[in-house]
Protein backbone atom coordinates (compact mmCIF):
# COMPACT_ATOMS: atom_id res chain seq x y z
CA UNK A 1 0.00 0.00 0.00
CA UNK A 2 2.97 2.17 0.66
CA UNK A 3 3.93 1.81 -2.95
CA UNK A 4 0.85 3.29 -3.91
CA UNK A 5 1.06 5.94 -1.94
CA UNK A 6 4.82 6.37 -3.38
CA UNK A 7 3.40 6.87 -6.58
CA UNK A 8 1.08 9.45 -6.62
CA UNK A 9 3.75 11.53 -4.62
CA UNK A 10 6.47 10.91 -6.80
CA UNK A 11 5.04 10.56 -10.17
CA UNK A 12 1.72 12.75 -10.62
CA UNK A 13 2.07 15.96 -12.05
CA UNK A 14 0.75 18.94 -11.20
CA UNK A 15 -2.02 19.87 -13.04
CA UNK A 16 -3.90 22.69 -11.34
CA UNK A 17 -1.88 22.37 -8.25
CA UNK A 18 -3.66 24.26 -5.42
CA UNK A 19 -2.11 25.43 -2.00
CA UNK A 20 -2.74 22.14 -0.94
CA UNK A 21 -0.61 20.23 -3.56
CA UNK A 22 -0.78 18.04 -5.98
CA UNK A 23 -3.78 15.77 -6.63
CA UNK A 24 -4.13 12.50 -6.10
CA UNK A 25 -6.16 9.73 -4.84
CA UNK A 26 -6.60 6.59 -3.18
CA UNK A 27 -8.69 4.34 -1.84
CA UNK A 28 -10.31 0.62 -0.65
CA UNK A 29 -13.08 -0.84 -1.76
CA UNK A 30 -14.24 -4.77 -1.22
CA UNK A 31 -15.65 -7.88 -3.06
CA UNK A 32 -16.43 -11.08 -2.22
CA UNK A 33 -12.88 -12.62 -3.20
CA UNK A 34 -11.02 -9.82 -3.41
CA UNK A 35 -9.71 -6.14 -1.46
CA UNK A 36 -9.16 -3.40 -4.11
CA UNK A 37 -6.25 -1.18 -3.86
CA UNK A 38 -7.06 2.28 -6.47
CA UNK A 39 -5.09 4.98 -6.86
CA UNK A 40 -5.14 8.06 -9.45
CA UNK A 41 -3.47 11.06 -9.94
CA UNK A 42 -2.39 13.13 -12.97
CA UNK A 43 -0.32 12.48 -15.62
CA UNK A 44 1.82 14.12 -18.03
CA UNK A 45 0.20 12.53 -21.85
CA UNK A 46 4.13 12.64 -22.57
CA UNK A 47 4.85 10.07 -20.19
CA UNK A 48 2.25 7.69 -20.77
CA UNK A 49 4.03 5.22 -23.79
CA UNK A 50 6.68 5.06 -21.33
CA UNK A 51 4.63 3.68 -18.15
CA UNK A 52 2.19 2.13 -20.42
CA UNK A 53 4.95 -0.67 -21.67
CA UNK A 54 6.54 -0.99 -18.15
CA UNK A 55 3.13 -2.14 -16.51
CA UNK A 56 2.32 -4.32 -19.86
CA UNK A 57 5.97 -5.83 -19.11
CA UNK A 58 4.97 -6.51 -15.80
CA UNK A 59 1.80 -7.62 -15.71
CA UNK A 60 3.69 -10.33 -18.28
CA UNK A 61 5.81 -11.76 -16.29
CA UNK A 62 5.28 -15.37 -13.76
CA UNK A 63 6.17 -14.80 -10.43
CA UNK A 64 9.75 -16.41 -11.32
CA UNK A 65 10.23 -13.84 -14.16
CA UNK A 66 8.95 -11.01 -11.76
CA UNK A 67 11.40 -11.83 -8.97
CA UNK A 68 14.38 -11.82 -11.37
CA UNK A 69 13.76 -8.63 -12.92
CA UNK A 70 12.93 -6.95 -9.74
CA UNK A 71 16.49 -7.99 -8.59
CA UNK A 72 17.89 -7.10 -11.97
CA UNK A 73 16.42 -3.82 -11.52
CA UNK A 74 17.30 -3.39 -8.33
CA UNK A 75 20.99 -4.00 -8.56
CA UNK A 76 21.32 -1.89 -11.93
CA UNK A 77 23.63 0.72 -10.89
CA UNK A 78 23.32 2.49 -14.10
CA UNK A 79 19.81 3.21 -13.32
CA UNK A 80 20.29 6.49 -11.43
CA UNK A 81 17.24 6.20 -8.94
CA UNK A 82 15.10 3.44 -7.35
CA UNK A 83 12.10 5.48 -9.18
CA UNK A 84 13.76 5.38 -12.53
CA UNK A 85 13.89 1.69 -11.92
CA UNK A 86 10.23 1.32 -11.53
CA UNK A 87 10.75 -0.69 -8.51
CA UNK A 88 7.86 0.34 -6.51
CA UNK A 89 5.48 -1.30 -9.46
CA UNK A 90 7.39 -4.09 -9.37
CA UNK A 91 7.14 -4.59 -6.23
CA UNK A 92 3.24 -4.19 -6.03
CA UNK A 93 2.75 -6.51 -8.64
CA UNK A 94 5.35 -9.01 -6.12
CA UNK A 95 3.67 -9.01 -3.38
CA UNK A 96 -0.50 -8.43 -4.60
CA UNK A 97 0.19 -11.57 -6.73
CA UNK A 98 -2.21 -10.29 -9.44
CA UNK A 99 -1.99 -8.77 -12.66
CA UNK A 100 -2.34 -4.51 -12.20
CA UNK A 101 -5.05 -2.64 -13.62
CA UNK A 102 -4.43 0.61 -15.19
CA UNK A 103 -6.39 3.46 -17.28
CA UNK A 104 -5.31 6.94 -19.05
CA UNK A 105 -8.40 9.02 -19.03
CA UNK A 106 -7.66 12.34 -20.99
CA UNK A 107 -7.90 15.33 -19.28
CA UNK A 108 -6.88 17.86 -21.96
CA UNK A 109 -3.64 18.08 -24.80
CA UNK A 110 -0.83 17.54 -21.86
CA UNK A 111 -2.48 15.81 -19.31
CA UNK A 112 -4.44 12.43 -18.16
CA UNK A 113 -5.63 11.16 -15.16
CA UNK A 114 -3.81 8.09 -14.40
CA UNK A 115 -5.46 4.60 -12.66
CA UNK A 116 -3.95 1.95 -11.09
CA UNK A 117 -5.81 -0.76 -9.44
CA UNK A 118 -4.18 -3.74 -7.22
CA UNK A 119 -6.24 -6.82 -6.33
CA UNK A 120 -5.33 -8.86 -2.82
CA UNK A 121 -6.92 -12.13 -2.62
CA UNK A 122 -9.23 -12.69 0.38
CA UNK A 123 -7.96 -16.13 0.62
């Protein structure tokens, strides 16, 4: 859950930034089977390409595949930062053990609103 958190701080933008900050949300909802992780926040449309074919990557992987590139990642010291590497994604995908869910919902001509939904089994 931290993770999530992580990532709207780090990576939204600041589309109409108030006094408050930047916008962002996050929150819990419940099924049957399943707790739902969502959070949202804004996006630069620039950026989206990028991020889109990291979480198709890792929503690709087996758990075998996602453990080795999480360590590959993690121990790439040409990577300058821990958020370049994308670790925090990673790492949500680790330990949720379910494929994320993510949306781009257009805002305007430089900016989206950004989802990403993480599933934890009841079970």
């Amino acid at each position: 859950m931290v993770e999530m958190f992580q990532n709207i701080i780090q990576h939204g933008d600041d589309y109409k930034q108030t006094e408050e900050g930047k916008a962002g949300l996050f929150y819990i909802s419940e099924t049957n089977e399943e707790y739902l992780l969502n959070t949202g926040n804004y996006i630069r449309n620039s950026k989206i390409p990028v991020l889109r074919e990291k979480l198709e990557h890792i929503n690709s992987l087996d758990e075998e595949e996602l453990e080795d590139f999480y360590n590959n990642r993690l121990f790439d010291f040409e990577i300058d930062t821990a958020k370049e590497a994308g670790l925090g994604i990673i790492d949500i995908r680790i330990k949720t053990d379910s494929k994320l869910e993510f949306n781009f919902l257009n805002v305007d001509e430089t900016y989206s609103f950004y989802t990403l939904r993480a599933k934890i089994s009841k079970k």
